[in-house]
C-alpha atoms as a PDB file:
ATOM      1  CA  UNK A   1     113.433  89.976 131.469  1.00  0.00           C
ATOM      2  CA  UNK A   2     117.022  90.166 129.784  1.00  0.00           C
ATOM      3  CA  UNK A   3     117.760  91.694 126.930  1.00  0.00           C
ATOM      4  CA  UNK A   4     117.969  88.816 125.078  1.00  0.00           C
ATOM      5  CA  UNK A   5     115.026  87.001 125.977  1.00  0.00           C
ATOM      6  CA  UNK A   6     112.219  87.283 123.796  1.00  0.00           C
ATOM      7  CA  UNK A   7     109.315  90.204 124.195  1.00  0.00           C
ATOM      8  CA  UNK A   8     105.961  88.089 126.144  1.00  0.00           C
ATOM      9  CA  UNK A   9     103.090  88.258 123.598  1.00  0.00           C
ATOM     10  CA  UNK A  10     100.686  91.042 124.288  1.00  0.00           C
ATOM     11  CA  UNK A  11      97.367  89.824 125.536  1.00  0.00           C
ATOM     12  CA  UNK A  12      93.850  91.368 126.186  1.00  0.00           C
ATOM     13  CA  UNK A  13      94.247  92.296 130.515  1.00  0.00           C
ATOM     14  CA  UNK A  14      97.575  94.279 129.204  1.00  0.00           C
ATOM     15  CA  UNK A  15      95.446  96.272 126.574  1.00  0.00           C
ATOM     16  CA  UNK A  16      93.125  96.992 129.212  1.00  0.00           C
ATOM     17  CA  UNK A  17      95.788  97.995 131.443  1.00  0.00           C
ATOM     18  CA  UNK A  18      97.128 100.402 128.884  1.00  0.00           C
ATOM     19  CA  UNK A  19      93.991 102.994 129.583  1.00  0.00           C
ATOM     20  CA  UNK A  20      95.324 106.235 129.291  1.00  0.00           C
ATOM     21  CA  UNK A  21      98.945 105.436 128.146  1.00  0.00           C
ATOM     22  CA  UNK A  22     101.055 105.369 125.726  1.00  0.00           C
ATOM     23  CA  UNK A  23      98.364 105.422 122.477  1.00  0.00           C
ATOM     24  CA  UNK A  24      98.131 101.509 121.059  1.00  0.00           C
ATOM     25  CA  UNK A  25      98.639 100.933 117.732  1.00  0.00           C
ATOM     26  CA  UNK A  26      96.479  98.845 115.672  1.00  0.00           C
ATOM     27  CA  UNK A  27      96.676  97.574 112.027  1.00  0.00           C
ATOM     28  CA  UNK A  28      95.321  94.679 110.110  1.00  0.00           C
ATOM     29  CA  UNK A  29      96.463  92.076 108.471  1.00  0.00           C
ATOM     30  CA  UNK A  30      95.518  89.540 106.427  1.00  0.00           C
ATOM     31  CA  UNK A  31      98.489  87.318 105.511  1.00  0.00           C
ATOM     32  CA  UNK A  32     101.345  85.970 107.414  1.00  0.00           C
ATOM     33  CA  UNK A  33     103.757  88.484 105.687  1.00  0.00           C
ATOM     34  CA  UNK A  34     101.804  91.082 106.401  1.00  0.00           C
ATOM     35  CA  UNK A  35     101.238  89.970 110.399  1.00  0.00           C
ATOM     36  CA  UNK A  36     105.512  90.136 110.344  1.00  0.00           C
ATOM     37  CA  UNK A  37     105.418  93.557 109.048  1.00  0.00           C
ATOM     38  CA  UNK A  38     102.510  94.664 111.583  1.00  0.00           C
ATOM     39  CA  UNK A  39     104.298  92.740 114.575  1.00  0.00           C
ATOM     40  CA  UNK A  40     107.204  94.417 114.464  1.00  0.00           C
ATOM     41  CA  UNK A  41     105.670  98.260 115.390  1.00  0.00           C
ATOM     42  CA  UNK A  42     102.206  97.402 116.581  1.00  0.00           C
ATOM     43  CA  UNK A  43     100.471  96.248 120.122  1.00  0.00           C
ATOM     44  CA  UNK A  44      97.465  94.426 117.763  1.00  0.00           C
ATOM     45  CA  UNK A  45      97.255  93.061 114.703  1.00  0.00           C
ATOM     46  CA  UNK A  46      93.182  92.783 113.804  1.00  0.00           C
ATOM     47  CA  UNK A  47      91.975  89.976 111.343  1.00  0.00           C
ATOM     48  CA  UNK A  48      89.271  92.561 110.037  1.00  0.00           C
ATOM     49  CA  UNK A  49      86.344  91.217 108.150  1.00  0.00           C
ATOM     50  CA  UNK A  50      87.452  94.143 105.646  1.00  0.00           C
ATOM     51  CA  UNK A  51      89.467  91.316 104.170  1.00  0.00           C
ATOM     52  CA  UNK A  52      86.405  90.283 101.610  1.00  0.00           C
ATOM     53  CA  UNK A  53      86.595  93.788 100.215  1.00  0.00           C
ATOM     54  CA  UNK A  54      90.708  94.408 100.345  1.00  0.00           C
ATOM     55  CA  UNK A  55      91.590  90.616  99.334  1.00  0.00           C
ATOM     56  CA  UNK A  56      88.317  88.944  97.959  1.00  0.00           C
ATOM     57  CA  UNK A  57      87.003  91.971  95.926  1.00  0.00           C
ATOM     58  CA  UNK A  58      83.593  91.479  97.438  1.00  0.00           C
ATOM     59  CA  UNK A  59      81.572  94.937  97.540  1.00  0.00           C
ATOM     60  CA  UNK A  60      81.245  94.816 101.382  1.00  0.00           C
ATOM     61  CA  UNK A  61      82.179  92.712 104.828  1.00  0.00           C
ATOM     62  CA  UNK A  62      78.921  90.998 104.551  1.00  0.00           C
ATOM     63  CA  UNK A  63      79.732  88.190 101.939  1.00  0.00           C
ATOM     64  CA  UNK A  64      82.857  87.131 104.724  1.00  0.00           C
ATOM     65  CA  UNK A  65      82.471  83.531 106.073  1.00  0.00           C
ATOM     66  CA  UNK A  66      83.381  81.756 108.866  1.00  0.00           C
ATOM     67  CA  UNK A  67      85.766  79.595 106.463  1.00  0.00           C
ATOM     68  CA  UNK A  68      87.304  82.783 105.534  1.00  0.00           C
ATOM     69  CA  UNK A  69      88.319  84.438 108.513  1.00  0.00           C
ATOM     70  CA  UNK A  70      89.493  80.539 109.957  1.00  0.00           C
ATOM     71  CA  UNK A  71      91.927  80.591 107.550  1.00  0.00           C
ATOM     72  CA  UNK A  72      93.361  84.512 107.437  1.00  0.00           C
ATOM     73  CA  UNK A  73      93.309  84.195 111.366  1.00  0.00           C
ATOM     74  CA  UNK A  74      95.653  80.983 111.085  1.00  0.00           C
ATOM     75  CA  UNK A  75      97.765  82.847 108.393  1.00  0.00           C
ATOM     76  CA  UNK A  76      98.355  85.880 110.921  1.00  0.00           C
ATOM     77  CA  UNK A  77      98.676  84.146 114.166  1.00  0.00           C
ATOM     78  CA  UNK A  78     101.763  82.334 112.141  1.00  0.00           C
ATOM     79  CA  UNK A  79     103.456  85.853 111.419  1.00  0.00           C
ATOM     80  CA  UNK A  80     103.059  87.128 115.046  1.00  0.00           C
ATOM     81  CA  UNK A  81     105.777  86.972 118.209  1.00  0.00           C
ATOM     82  CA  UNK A  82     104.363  90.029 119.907  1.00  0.00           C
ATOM     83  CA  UNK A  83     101.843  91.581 118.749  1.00  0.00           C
ATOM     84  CA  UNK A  84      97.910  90.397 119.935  1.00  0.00           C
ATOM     85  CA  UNK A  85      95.886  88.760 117.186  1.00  0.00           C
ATOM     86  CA  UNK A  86      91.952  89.535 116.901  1.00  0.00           C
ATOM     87  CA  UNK A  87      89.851  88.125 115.064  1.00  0.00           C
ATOM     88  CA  UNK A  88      86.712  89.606 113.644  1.00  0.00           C
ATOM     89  CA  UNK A  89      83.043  87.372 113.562  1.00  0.00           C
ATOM     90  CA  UNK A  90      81.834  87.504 110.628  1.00  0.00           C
ATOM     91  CA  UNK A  91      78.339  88.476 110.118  1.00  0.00           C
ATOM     92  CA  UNK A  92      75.921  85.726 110.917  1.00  0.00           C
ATOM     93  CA  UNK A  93      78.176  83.639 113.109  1.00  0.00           C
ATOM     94  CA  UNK A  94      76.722  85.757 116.163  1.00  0.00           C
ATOM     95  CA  UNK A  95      74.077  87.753 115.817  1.00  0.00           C
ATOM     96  CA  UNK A  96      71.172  85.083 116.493  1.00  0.00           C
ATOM     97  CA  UNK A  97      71.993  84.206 119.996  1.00  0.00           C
ATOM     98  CA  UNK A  98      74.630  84.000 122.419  1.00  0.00           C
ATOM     99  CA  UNK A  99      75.167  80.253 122.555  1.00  0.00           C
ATOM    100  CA  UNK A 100      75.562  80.268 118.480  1.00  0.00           C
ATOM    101  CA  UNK A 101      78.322  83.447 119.428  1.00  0.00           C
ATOM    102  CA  UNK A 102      80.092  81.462 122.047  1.00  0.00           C
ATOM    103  CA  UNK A 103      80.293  78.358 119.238  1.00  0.00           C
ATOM    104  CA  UNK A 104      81.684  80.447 116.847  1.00  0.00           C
ATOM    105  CA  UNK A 105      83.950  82.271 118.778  1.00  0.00           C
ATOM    106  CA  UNK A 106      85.356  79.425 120.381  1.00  0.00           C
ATOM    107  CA  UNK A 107      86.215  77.724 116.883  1.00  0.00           C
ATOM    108  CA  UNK A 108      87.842  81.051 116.020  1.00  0.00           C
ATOM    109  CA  UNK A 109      90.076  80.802 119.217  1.00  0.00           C
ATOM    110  CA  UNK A 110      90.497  77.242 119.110  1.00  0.00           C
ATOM    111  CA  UNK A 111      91.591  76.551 115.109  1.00  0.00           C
ATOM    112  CA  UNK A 112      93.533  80.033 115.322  1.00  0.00           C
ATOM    113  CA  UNK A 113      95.478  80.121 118.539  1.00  0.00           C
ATOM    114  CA  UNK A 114      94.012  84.183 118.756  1.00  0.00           C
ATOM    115  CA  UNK A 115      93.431  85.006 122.255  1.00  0.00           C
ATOM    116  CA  UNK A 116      90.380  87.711 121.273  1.00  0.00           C
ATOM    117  CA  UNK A 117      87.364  88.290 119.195  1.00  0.00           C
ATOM    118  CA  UNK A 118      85.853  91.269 117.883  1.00  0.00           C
ATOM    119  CA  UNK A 119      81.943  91.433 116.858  1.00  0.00           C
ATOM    120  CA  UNK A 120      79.869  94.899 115.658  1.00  0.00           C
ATOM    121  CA  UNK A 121      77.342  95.948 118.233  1.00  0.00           C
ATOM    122  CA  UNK A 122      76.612  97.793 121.360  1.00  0.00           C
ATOM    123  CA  UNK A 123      73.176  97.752 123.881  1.00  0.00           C
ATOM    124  CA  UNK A 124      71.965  94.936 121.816  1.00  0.00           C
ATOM    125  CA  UNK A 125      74.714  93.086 121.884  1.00  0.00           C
ATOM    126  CA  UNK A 126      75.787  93.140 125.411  1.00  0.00           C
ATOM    127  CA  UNK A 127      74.169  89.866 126.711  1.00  0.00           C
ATOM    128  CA  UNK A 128      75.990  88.277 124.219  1.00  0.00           C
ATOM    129  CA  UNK A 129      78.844  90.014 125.027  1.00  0.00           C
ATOM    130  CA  UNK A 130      78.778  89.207 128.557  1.00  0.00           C
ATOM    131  CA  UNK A 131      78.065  85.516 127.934  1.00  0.00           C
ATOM    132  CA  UNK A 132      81.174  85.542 125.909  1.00  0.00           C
ATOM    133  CA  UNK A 133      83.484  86.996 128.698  1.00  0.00           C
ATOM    134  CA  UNK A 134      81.860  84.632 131.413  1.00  0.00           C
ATOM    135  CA  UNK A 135      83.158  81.831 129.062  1.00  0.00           C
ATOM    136  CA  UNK A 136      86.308  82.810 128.313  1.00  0.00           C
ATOM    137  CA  UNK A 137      86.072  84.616 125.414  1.00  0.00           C
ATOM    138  CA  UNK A 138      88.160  87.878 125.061  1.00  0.00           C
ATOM    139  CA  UNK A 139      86.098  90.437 123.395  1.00  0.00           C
ATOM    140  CA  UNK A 140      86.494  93.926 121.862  1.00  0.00           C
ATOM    141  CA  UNK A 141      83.599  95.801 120.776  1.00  0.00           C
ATOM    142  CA  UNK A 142      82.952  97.826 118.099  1.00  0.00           C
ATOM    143  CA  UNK A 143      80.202 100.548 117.841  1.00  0.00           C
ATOM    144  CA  UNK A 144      79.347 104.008 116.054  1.00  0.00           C
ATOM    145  CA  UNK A 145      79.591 103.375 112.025  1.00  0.00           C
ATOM    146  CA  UNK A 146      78.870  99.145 112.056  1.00  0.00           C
ATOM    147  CA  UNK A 147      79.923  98.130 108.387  1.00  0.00           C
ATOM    148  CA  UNK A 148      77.944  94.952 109.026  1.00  0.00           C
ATOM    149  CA  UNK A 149      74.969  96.909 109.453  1.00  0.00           C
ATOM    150  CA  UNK A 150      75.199  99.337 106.787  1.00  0.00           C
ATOM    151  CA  UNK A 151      72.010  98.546 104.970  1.00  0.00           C
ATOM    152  CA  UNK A 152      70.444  99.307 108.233  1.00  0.00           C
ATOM    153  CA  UNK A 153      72.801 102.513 108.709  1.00  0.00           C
ATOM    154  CA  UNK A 154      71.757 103.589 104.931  1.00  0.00           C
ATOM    155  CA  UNK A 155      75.779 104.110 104.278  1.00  0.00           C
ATOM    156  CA  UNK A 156      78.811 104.485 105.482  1.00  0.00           C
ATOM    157  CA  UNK A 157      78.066 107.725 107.459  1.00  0.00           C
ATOM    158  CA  UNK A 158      79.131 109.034 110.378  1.00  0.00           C
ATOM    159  CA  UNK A 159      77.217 107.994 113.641  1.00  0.00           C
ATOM    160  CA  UNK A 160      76.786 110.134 116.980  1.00  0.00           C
ATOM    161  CA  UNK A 161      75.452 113.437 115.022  1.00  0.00           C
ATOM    162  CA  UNK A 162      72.212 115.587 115.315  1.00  0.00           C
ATOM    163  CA  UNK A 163      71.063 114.017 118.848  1.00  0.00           C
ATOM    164  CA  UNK A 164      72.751 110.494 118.359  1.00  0.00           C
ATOM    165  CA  UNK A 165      75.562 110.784 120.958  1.00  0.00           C
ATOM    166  CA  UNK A 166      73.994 109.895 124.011  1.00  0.00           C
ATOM    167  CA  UNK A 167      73.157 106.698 122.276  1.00  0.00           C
ATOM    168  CA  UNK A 168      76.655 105.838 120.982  1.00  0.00           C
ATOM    169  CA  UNK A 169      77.357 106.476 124.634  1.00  0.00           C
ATOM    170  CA  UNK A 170      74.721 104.201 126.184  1.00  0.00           C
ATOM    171  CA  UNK A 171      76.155 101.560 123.937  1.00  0.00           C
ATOM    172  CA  UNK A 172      79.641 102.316 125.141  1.00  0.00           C
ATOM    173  CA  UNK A 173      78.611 101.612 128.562  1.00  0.00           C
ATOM    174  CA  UNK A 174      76.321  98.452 127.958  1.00  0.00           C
ATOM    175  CA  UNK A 175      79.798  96.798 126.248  1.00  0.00           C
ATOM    176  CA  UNK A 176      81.710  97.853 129.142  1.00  0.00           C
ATOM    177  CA  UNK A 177      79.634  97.080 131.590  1.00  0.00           C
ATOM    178  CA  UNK A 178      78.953  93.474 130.283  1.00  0.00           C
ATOM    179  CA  UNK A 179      83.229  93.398 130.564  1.00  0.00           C
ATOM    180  CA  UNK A 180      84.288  93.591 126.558  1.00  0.00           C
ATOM    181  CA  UNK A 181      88.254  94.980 127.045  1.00  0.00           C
ATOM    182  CA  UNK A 182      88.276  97.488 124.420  1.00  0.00           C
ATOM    183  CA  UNK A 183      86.045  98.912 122.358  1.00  0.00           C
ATOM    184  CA  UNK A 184      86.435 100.107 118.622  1.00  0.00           C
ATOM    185  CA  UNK A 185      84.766 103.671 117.778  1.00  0.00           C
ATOM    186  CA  UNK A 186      84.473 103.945 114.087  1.00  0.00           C
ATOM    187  CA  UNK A 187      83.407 107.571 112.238  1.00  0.00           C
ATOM    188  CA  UNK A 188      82.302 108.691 115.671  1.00  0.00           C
ATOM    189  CA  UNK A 189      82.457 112.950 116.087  1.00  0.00           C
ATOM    190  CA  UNK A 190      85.914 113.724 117.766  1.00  0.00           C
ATOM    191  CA  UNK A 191      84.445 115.443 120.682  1.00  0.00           C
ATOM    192  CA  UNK A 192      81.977 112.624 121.123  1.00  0.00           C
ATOM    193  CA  UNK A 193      85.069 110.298 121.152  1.00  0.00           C
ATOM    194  CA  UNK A 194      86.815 112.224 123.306  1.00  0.00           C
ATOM    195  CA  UNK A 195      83.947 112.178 126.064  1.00  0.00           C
ATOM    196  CA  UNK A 196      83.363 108.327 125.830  1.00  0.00           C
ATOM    197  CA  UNK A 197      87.554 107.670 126.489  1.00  0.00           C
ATOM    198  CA  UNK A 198      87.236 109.959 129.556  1.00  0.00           C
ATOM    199  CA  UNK A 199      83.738 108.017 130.846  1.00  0.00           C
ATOM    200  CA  UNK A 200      85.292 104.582 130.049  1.00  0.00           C
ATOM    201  CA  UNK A 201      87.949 102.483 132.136  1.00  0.00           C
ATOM    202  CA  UNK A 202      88.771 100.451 128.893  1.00  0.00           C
ATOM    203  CA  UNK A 203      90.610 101.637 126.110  1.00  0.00           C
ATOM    204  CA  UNK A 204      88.589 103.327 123.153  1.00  0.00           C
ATOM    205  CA  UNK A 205      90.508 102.665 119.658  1.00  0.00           C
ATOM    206  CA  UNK A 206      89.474 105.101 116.945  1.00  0.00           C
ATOM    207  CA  UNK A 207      89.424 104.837 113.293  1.00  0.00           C
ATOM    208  CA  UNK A 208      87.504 108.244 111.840  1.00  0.00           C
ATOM    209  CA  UNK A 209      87.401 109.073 115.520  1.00  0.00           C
ATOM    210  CA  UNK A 210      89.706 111.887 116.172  1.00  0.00           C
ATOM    211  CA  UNK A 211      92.659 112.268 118.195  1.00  0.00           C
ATOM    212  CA  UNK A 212      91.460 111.615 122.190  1.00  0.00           C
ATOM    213  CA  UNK A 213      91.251 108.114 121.743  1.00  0.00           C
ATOM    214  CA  UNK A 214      93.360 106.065 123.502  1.00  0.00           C
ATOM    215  CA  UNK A 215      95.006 103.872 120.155  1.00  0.00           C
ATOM    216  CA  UNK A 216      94.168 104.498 117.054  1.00  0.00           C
ATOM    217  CA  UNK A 217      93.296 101.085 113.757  1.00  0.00           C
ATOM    218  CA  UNK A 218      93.786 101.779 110.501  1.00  0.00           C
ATOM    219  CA  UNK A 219      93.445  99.385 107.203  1.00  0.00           C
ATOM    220  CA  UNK A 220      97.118  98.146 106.211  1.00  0.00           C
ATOM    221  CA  UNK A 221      96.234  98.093 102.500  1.00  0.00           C
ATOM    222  CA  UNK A 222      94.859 101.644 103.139  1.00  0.00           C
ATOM    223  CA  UNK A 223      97.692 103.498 104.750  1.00  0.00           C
ATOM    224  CA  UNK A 224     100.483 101.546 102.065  1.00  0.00           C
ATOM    225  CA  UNK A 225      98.089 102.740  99.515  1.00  0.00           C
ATOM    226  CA  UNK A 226      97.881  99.099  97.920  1.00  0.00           C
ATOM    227  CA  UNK A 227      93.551  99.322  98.117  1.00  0.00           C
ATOM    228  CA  UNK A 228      92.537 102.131  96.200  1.00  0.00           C
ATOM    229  CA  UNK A 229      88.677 101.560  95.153  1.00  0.00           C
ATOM    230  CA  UNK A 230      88.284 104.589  97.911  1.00  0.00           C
ATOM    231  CA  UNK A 231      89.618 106.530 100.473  1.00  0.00           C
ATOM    232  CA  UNK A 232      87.719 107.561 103.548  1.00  0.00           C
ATOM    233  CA  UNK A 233      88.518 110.990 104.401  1.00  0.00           C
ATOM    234  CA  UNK A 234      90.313 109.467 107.990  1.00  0.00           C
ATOM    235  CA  UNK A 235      92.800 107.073 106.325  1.00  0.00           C
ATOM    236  CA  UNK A 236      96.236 108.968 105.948  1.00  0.00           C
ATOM    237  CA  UNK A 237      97.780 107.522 103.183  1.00  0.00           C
ATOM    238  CA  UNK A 238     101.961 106.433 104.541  1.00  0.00           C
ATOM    239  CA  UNK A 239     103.237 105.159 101.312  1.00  0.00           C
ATOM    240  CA  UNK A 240     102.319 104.628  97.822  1.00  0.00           C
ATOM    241  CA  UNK A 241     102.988 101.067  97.570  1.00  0.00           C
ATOM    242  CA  UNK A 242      99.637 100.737  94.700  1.00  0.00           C
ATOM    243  CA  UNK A 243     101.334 103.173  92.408  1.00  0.00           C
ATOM    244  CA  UNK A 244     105.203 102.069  92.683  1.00  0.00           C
ATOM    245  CA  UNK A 245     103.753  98.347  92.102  1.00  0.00           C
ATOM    246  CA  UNK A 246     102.203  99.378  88.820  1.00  0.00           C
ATOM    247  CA  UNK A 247     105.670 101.118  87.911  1.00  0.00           C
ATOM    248  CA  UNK A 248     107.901  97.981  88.822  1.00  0.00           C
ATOM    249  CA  UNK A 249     104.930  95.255  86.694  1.00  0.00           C
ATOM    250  CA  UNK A 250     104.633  97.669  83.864  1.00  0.00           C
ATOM    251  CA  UNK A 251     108.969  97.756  83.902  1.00  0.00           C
ATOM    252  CA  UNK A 252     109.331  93.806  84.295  1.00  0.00           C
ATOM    253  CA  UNK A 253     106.009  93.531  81.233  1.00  0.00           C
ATOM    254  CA  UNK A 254     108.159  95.744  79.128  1.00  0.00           C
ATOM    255  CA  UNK A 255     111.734  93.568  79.288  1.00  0.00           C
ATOM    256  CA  UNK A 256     110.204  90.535  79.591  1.00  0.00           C
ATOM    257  CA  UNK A 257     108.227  91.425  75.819  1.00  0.00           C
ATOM    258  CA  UNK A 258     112.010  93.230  74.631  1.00  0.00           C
ATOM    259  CA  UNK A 259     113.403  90.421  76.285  1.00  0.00           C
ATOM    260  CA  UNK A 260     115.641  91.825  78.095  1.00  0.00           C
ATOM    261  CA  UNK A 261     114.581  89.708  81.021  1.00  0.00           C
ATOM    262  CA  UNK A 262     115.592  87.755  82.146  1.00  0.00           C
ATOM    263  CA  UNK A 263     119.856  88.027  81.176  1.00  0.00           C
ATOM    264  CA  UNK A 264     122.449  85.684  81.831  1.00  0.00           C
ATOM    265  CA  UNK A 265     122.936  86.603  85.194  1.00  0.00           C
ATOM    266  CA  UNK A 266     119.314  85.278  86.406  1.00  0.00           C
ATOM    267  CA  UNK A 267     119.260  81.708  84.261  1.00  0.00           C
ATOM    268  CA  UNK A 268     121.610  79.304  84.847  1.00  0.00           C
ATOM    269  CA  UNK A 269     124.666  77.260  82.608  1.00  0.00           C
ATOM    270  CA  UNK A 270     124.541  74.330  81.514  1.00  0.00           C
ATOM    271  CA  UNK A 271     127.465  72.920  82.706  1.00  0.00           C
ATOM    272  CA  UNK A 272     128.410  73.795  86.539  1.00  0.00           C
ATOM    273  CA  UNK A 273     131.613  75.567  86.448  1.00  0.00           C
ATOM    274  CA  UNK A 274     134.543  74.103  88.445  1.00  0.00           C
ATOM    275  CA  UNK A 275     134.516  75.269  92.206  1.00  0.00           C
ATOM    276  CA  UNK A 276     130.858  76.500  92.075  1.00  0.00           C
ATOM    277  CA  UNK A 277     127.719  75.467  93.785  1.00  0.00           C
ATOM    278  CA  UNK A 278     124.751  74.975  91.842  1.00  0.00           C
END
């Protein structure tokens, strides 16, 4: 490849292939701005389901649709040159079968031009898993902490505690064995993280997992500090982008009412001046 040539779009055999490597770096994103910003440092920009709570003010992923994530996985695939889009299935649109998963994750693919899914789940979910990947379908996994299940979970608490890790692990297995080609470990112990990347030949991608993964997600909105109704204790906070947002509206609120916005310079004449462009 030259130097001029454009980079190849990441897709889901080279995050497999990156076991053990350099760490990958995941974000979300929502919007097609936001996908540009995310594209230009990251190996995978996720369409999370977290987009009801960040953008839609619902109180958790649960109240996402199908509609929804159609049209934030179309706004992201737009923004990206590089970086690999996946797109999270909403709860409902796979959880009763796998032929109703395989329809719904083939619209996703199909109306978004993402090459992957992502769906919450790990020994119960690996049939469907595996009669996604026979089809076609890329598919990460996701286990430990499950926001889609967090009625069942009673919370969002930490899972793989007080005799819980060789479960977590059995799950980890059952996904890779039924050929998902990652898997997402959320609020999973560090240690227990750490023992599941060394037993797996996929890559492990923590958020709340500790350091031994082998990438690591975080929440955009989180780590620019734009979403502030809370802050898990494992999202580092990069920038302040909430608070200096509030400083620049409340400036702009206070000349526009002095009006001393906007001046001269920012309206225009009304005659065009000789040897200008409008």
């Amino acid at each position: 490849m030259s130097a001029t040539s454009p980079a190849r779009p990441v897709l889901p055999p080279d995050i497999r292939a990156r076991k053990g490597q350099t760490p990958l770096v995941v974000l979300t994103a929502y919007t097609t701005p936001g996908a540009r910003l995310v594209d230009a440092h990251c190996d995978i920009a996720l369409v999370g389901d977290s987009v009801g709570m960040v953008l839609h003010g619902l109180p958790s992923t649960l109240g996402v649709t199908m509609e929804m994530m159609l049209l934030h996985g179309r706004s992201v695939v737009k923004g990206l040159s590089r970086a690999m889009a996946v797109i999270d299935m909403p709860f409902g649109s796979y959880e009763e079968s796998p032929a109703q998963a395989y329809r719904n994750a083939a619209r996703l693919l199909a109306e978004t031009g993402a090459p992957a899914v992502k769906l919450e789940g790990g020994m119960h979910m690996a049939e469907t898993i595996a009669f996604l990947t026979k089809r076609g379908v890329p598919v990460m996994a996701h286990i430990g902490l499950t926001p889609q299940s967090v009625n069942t979970l009673g919370g969002y608490k930490v899972v793989g505690r007080d005799g819980e890790g060789d479960s977590v692990m059995a799950d980890a297995l059952a996904i890779e064995a039924a050929g998902a080609f990652s898997v997402v470990l959320e609020k999973v112990p560090m240690g227990l993280a750490g023992r599941i990347t060394q037993r797996l030949a996929i890559p492990t991608i923590g958020i709340g997992a500790g350091i031994h993964c082998d990438g690591q997600v975080l929440v955009l909105d989180d780590m620019l500090g734009l979403f502030t109704e809370f802050r898990p204790k494992f999202v580092k906070r990069y920038a302040e982008l909430g608070a200096a947002a509030d400083a620049a509206i409340a400036d702009y609120a206070a000349e526009v009412r002095a009006r001393a916005f906007p001046k001269e310079e920012h309206a225009f004449a009304d005659v065009l001046a000789k040897g200008t462009k409008s």
